[in-house]
C-alpha atoms as a PDB file:
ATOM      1  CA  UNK A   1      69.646-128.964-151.075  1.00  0.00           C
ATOM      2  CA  UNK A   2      66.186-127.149-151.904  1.00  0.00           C
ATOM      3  CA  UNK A   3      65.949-123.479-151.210  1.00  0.00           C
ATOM      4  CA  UNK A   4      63.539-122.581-148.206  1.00  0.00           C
ATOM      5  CA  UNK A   5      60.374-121.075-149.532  1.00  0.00           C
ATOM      6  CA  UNK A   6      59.531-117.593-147.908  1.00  0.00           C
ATOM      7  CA  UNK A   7      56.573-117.394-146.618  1.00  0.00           C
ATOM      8  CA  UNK A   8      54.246-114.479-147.272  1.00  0.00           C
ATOM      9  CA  UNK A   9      51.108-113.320-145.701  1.00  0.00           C
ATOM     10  CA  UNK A  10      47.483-112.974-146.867  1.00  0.00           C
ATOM     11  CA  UNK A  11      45.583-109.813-147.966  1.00  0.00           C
ATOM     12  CA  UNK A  12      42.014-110.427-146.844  1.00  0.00           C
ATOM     13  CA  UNK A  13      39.173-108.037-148.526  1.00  0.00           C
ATOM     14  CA  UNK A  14      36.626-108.516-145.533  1.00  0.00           C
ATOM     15  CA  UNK A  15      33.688-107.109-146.571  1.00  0.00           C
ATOM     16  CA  UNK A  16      31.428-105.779-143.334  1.00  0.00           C
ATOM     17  CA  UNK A  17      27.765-104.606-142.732  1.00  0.00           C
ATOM     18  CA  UNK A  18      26.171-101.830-144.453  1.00  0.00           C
ATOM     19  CA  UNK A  19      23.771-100.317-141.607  1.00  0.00           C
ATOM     20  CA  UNK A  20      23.050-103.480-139.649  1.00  0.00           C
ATOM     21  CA  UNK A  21      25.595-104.853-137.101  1.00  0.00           C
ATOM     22  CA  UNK A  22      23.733-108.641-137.749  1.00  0.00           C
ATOM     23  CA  UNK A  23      25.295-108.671-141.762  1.00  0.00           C
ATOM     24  CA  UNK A  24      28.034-109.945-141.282  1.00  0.00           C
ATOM     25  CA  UNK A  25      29.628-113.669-142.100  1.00  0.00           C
ATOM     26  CA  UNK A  26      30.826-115.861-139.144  1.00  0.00           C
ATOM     27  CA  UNK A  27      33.683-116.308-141.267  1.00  0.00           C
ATOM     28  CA  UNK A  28      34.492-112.360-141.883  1.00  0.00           C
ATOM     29  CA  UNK A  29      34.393-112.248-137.888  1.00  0.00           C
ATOM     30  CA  UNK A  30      36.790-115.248-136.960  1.00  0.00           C
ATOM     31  CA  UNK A  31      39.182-113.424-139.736  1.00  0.00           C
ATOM     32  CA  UNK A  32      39.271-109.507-138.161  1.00  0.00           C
ATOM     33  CA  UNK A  33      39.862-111.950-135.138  1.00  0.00           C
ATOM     34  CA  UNK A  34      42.944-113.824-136.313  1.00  0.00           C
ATOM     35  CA  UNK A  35      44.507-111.464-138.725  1.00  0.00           C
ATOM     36  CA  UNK A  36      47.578-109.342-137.302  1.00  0.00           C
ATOM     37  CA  UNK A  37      45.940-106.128-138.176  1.00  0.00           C
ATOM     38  CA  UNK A  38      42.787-104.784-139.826  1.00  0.00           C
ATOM     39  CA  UNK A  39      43.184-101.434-142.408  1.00  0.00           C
ATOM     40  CA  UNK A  40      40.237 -99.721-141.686  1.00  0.00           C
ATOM     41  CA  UNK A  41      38.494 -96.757-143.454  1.00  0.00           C
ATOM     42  CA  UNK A  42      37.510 -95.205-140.484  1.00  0.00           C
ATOM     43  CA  UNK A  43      39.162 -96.021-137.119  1.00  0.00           C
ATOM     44  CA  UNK A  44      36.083 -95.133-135.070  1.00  0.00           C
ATOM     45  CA  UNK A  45      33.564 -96.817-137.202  1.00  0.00           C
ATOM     46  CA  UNK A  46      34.670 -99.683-137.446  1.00  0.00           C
ATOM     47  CA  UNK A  47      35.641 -99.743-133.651  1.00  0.00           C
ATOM     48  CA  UNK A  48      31.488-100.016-133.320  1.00  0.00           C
ATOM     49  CA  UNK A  49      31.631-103.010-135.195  1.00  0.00           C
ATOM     50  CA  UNK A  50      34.536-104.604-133.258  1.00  0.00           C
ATOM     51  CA  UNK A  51      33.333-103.727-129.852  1.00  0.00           C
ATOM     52  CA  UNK A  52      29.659-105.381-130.553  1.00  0.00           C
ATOM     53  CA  UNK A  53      32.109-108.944-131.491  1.00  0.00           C
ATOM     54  CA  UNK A  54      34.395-108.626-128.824  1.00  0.00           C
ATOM     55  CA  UNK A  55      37.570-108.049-131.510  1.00  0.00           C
ATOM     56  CA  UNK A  56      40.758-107.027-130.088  1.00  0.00           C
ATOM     57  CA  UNK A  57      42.643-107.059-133.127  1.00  0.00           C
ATOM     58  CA  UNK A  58      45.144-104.232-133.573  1.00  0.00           C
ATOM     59  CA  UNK A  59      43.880-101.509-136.223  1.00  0.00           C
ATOM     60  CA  UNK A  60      45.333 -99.180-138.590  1.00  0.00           C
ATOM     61  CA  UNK A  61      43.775 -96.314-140.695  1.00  0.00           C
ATOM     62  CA  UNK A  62      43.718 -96.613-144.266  1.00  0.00           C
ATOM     63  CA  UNK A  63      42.030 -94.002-146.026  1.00  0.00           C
ATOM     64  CA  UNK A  64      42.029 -91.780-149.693  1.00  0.00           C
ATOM     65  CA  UNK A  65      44.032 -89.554-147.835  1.00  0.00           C
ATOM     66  CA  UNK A  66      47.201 -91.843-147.058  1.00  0.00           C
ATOM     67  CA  UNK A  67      46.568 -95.257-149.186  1.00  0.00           C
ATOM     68  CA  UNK A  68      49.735 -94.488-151.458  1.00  0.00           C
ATOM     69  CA  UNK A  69      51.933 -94.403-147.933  1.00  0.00           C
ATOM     70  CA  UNK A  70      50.212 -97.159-146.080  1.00  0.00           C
ATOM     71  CA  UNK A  71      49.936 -99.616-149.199  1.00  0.00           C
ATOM     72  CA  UNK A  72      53.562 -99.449-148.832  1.00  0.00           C
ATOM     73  CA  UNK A  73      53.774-100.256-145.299  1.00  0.00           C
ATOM     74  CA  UNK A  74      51.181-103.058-145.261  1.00  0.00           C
ATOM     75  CA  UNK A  75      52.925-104.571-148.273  1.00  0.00           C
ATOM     76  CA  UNK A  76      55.857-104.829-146.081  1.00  0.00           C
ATOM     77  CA  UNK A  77      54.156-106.159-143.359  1.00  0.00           C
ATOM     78  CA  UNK A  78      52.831-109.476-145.680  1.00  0.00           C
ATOM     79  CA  UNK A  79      56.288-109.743-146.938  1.00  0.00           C
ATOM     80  CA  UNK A  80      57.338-110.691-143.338  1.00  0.00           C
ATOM     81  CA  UNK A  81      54.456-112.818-143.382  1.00  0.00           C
ATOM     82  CA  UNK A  82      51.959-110.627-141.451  1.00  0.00           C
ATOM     83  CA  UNK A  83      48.436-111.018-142.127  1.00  0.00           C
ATOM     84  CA  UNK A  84      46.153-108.350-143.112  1.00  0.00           C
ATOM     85  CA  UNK A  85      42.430-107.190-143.339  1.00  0.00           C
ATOM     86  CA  UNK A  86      41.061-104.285-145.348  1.00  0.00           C
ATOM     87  CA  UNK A  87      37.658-103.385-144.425  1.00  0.00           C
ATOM     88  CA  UNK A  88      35.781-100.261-145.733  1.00  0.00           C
ATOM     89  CA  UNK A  89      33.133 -98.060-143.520  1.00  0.00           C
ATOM     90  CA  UNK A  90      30.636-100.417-144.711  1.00  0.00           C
ATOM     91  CA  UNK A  91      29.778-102.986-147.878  1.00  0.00           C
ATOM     92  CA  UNK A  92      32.567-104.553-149.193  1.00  0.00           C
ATOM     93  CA  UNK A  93      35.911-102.824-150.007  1.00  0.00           C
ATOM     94  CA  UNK A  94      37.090-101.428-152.960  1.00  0.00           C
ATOM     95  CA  UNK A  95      33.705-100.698-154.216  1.00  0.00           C
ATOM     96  CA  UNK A  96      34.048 -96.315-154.241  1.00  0.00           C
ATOM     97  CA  UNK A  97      36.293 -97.152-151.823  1.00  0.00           C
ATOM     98  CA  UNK A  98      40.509 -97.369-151.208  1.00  0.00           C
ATOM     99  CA  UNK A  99      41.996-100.500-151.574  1.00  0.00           C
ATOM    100  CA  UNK A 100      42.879-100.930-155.414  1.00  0.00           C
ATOM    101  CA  UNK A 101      46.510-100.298-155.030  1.00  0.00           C
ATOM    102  CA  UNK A 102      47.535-102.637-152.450  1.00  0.00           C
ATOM    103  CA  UNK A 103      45.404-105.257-154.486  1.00  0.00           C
ATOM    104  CA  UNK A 104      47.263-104.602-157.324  1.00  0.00           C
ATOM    105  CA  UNK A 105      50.566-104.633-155.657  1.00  0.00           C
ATOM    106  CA  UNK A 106      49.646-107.830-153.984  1.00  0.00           C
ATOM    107  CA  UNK A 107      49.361-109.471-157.381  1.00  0.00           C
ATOM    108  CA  UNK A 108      52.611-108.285-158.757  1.00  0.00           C
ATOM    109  CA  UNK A 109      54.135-109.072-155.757  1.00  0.00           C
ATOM    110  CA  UNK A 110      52.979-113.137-155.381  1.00  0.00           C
ATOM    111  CA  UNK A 111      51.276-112.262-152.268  1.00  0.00           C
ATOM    112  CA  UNK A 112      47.357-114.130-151.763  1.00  0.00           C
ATOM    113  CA  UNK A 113      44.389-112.303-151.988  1.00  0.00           C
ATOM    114  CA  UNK A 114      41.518-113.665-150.965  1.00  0.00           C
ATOM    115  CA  UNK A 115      37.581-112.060-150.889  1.00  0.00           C
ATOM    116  CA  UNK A 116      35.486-112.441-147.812  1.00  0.00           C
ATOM    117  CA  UNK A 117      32.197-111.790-149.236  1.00  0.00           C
ATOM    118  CA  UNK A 118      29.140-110.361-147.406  1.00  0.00           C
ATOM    119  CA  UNK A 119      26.978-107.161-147.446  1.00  0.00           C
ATOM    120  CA  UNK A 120      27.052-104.709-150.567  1.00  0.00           C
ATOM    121  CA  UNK A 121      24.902-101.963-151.056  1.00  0.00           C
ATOM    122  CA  UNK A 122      24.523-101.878-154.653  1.00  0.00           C
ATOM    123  CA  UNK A 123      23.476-105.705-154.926  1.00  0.00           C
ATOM    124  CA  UNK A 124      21.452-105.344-152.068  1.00  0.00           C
ATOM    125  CA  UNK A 125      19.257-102.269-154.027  1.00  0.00           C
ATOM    126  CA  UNK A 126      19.039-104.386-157.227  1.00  0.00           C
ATOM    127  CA  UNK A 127      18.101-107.240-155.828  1.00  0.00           C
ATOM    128  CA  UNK A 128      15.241-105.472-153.664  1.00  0.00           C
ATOM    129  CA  UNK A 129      14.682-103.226-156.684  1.00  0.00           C
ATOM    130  CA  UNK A 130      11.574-104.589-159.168  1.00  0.00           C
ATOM    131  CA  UNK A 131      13.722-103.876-162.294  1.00  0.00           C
ATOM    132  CA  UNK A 132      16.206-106.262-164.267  1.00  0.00           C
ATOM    133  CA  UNK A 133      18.587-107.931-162.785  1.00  0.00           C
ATOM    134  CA  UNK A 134      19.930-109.720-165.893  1.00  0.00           C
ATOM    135  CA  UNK A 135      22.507-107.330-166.999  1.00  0.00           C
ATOM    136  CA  UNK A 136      23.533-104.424-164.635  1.00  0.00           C
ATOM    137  CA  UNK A 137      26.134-101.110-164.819  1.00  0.00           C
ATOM    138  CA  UNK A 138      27.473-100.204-161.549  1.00  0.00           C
ATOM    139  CA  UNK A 139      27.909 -96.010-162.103  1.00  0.00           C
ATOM    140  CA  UNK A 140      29.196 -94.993-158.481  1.00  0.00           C
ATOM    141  CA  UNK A 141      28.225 -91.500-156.893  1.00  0.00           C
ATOM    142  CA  UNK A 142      26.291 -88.853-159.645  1.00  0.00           C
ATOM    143  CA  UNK A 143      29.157 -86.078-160.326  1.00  0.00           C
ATOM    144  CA  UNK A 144      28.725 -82.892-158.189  1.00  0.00           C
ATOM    145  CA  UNK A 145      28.089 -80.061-161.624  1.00  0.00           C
ATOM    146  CA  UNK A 146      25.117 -80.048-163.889  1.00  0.00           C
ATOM    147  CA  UNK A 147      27.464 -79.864-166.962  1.00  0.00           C
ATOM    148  CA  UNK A 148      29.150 -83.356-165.896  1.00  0.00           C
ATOM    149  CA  UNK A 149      25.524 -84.637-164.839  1.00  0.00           C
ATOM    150  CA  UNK A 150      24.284 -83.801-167.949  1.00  0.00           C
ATOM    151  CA  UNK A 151      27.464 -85.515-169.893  1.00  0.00           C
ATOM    152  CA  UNK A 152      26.821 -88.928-167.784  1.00  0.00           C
ATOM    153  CA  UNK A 153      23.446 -89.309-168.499  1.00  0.00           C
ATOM    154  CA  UNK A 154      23.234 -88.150-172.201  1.00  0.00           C
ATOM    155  CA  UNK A 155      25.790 -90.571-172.511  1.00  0.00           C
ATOM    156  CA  UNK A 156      24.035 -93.504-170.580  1.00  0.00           C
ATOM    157  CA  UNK A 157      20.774 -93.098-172.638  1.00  0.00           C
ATOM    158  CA  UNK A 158      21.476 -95.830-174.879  1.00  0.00           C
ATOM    159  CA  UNK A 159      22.157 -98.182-172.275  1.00  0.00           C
ATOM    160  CA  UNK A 160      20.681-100.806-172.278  1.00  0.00           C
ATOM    161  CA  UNK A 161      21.330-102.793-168.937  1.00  0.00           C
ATOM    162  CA  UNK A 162      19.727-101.591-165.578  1.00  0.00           C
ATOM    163  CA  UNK A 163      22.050 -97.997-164.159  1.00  0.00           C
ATOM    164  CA  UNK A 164      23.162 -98.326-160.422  1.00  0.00           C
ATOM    165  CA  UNK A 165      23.541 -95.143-159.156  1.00  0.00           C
ATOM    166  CA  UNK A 166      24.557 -93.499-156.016  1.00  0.00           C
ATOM    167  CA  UNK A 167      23.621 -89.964-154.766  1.00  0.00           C
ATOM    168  CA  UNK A 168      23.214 -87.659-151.720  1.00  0.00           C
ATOM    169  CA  UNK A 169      20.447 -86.114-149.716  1.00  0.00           C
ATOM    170  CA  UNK A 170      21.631 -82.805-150.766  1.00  0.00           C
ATOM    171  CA  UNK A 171      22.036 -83.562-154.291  1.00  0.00           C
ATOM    172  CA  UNK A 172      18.812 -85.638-155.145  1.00  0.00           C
ATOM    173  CA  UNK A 173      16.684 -83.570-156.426  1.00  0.00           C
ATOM    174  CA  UNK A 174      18.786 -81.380-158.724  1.00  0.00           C
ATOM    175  CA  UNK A 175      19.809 -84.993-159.976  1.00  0.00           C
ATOM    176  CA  UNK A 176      16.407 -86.709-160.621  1.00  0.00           C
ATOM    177  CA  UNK A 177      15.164 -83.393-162.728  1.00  0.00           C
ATOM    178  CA  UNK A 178      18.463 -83.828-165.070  1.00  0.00           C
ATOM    179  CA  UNK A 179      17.634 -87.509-165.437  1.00  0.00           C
ATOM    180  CA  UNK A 180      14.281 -86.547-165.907  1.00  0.00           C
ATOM    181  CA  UNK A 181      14.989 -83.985-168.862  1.00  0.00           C
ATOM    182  CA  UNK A 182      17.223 -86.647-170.404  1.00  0.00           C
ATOM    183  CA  UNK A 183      15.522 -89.921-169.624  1.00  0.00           C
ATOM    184  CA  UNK A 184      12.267 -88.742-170.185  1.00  0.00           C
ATOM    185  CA  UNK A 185       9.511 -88.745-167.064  1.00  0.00           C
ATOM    186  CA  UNK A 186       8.555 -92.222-167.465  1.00  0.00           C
ATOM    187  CA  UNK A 187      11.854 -94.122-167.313  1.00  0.00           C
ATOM    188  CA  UNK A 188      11.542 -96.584-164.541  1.00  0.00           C
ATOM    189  CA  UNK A 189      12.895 -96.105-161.425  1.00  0.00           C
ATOM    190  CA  UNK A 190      13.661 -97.481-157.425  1.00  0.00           C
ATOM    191  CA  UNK A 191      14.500 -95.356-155.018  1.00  0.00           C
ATOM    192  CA  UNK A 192      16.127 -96.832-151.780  1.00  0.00           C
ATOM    193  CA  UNK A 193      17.332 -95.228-148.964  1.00  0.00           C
ATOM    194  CA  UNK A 194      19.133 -96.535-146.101  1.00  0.00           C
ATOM    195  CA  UNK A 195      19.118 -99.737-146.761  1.00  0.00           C
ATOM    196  CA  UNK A 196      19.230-102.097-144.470  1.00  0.00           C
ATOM    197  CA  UNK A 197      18.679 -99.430-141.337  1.00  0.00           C
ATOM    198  CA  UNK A 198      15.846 -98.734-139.776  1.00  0.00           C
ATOM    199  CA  UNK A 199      14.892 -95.990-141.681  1.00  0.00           C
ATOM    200  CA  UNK A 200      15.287 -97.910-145.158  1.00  0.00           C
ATOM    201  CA  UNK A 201      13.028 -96.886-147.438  1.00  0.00           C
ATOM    202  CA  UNK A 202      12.313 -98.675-151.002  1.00  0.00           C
ATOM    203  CA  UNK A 203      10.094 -97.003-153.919  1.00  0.00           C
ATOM    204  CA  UNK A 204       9.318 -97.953-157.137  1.00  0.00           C
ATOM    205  CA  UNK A 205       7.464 -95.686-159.701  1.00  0.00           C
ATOM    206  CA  UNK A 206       8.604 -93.600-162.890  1.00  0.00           C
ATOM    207  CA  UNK A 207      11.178 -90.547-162.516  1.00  0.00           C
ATOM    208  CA  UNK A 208       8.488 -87.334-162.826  1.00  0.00           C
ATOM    209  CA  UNK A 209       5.859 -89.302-159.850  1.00  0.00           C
ATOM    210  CA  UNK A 210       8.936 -89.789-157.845  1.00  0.00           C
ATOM    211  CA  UNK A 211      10.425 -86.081-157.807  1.00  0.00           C
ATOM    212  CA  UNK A 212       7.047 -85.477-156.651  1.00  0.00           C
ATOM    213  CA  UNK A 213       6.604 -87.914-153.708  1.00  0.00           C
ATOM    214  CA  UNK A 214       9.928 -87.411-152.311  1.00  0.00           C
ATOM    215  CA  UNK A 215       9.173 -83.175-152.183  1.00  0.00           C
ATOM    216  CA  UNK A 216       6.061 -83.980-149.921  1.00  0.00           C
ATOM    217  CA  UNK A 217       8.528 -84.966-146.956  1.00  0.00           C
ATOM    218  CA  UNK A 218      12.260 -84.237-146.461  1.00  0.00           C
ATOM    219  CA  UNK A 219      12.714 -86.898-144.549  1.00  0.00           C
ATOM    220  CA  UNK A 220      11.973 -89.117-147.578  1.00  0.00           C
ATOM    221  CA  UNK A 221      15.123 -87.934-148.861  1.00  0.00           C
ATOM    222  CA  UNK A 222      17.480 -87.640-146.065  1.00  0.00           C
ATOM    223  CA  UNK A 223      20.127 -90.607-145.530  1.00  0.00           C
ATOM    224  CA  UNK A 224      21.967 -92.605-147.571  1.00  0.00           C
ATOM    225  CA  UNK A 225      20.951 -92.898-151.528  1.00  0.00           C
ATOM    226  CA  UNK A 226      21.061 -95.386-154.247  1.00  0.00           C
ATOM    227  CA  UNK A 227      18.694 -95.399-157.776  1.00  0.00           C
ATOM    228  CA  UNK A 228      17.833 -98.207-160.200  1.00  0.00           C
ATOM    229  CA  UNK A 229      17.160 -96.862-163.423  1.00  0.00           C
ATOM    230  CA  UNK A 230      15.722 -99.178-166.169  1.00  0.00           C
ATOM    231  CA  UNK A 231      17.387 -99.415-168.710  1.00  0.00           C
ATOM    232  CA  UNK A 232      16.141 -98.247-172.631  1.00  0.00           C
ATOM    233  CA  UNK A 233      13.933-100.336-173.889  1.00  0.00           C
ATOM    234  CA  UNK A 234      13.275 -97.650-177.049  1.00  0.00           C
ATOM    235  CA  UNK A 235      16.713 -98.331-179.063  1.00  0.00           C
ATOM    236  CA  UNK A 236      14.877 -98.268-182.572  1.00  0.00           C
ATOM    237  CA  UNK A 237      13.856 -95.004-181.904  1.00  0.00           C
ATOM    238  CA  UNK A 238      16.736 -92.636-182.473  1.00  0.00           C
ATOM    239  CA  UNK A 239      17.868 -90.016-179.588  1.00  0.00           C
ATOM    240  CA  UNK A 240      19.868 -87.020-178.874  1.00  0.00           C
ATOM    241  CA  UNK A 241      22.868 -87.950-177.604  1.00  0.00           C
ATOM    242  CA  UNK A 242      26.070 -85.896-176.125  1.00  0.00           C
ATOM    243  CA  UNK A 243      27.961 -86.561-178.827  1.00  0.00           C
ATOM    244  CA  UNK A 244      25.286 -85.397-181.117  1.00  0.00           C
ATOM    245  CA  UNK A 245      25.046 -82.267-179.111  1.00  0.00           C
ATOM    246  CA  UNK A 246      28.803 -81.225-179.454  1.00  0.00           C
ATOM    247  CA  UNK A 247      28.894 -82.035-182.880  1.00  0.00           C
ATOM    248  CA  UNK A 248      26.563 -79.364-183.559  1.00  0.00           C
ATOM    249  CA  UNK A 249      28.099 -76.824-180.779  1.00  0.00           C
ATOM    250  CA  UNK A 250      31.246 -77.104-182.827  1.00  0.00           C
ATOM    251  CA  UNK A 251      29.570 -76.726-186.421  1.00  0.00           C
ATOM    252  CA  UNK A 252      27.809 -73.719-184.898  1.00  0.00           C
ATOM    253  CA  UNK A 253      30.575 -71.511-184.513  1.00  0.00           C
ATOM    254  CA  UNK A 254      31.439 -71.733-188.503  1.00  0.00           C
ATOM    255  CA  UNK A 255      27.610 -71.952-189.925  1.00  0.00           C
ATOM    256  CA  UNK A 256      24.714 -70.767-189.404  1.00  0.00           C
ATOM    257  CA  UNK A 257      22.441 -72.547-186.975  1.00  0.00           C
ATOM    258  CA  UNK A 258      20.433 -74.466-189.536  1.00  0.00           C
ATOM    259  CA  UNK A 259      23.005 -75.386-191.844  1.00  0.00           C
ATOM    260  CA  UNK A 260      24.619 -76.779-188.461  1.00  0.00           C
ATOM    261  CA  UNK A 261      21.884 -78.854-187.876  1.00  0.00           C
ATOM    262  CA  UNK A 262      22.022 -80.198-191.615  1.00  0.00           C
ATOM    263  CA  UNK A 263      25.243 -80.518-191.147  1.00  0.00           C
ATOM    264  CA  UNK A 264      24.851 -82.528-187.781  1.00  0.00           C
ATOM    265  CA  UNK A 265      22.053 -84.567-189.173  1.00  0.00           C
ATOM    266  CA  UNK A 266      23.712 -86.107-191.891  1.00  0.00           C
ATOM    267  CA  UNK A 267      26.939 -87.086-189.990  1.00  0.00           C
ATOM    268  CA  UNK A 268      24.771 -88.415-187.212  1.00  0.00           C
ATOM    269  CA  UNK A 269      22.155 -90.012-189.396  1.00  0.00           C
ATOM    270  CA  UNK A 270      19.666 -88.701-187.676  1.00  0.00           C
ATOM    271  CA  UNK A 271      16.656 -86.946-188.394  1.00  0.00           C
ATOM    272  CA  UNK A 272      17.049 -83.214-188.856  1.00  0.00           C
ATOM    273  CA  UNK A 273      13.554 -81.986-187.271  1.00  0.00           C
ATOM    274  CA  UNK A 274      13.756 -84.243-184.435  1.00  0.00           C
ATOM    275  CA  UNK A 275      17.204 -82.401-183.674  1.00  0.00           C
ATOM    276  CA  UNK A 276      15.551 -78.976-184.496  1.00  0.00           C
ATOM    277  CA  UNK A 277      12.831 -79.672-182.299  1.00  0.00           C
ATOM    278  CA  UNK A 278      15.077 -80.596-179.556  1.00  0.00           C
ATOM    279  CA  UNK A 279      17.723 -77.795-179.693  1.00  0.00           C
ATOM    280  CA  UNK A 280      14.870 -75.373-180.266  1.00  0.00           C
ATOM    281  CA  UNK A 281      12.805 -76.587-177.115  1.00  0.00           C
ATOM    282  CA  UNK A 282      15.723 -76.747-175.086  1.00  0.00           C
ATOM    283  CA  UNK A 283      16.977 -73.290-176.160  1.00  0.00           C
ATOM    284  CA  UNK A 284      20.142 -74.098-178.017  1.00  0.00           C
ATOM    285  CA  UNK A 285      19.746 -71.902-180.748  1.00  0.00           C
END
């Protein structure tokens, strides 16, 4: 006599709109309506979203703060053949957002996963954006400290594929004029805010005329942020990396400056005036 199979539920990755109420799939809405629960980011923002469809569906938080703890309980709930809907505050989930763990336990675990795809806001700026859409790097937020902002870019000037980047109102500025000291001022770039709300705002031009047309207004700046940055399109030209820099930080401390920049130059391959030039004009001496 065969063994009875257990059934097991269904993790569902429902991705939701990003501003506007109207982006979202008829599908993604007949699922938050049939699932046994939906794992929400935020209880009360997503509430707004199931209140304009009429969803009655019973809902759960699931946040940075307790995914470890509730990954465990909603695993246990699709063991007993519950199913389940993860749904960020808006886009689709898992993008910057919690939601990994309980993937990855799914898989380990036998239990279906299964993507409802719909609104994200990094697709949604590339695709609006003017620059390459060939090839792409999805970065996430800009870290919060000049040091680490420096580190991310000197190490993304090489790259080659268009940079997706997100940022903050608060932040933008301080970011664009690293990017600018590192990328040069006439690196491409699309600025988009809010997209998809009524306030969205879309602007393509190169990094130095952009620092100066979002200073004439706040408001240009205030909302959500993402950037396109093109990527380099100078790669026979040789540049001043991070790694570059350290190297000669380190060599510094046993040498004198110029026999660190020798030094640094040869192990590098790079040329030792351009490296001169740069340390001097950016006061590394």
């Amino acid at each position: 006599m065969k063994k009875k199979t257990k059934s097991l539920g269904i993790l569902y990755i429902v991705s939701t709109p990003i501003g506007n109420l109207k982006d979202i799939t008829y599908r993604a809405i007949e699922i938050l309506k049939t699932v046994n629960i939906i794992a929400a980011e935020s209880i009360n923002h997503t509430k707004k979203l199931l209140n304009f469809y009429k969803i009655k569906t019973k809902i759960t938080s699931f946040n940075k703060e307790n995914e470890k703890a509730k990954s465990y309980i909603i695993l246990k709930k699709l063991i007993i053949n519950e199913n389940i809907a993860i749904v960020s505050n808006s886009g689709t989930p898992l993008i910057n957002d919690p939601g990994e763990l309980i993937v990855k336990m799914c898989h380990k675990n036998k239990i279906k996963v299964v993507p409802i795809p719909g609104a994200c806001s990094a697709i949604a700026a590339i695709s609006s954006s003017g620059i390459s859409t060939k090839k792409f790097c999805y970065e996430g937020f800009i870290p919060r400290k000049e040091k680490k902002i420096e580190n991310m870019f000197y190490n993304l000037y090489l790259e080659k594929r268009t940079i997706i980047l997100l940022e903050t109102s608060k932040r933008i500025l301080k970011s664009l004029n690293i990017i600018m000291k590192i990328f040069g001022k006439n690196r491409k770039i699309t600025f988009i805010k809010e997209v998809t709300k009524f306030w969205e705002t879309i602007k393509k031009t190169r990094i130095n005329k952009l620092i100066k047309w979002i200073k004439l207004d706040k408001k240009r700046y205030k909302g959500e942020i993402l950037l396109i940055i093109e990527g380099n399109t100078n790669l026979h030209q040789k540049v001043i990396t991070y790694n570059i820099l350290e190297t000669h930080k380190i060599l510094k401390k046993f040498l004198m400056n110029s026999s660190a920049i020798i030094a640094t130059s040869k192990i590098h391959n790079i040329n030792k005036n351009l490296l001169y030039k740069y340390i001097l004009k950016n006061k590394m001496t």
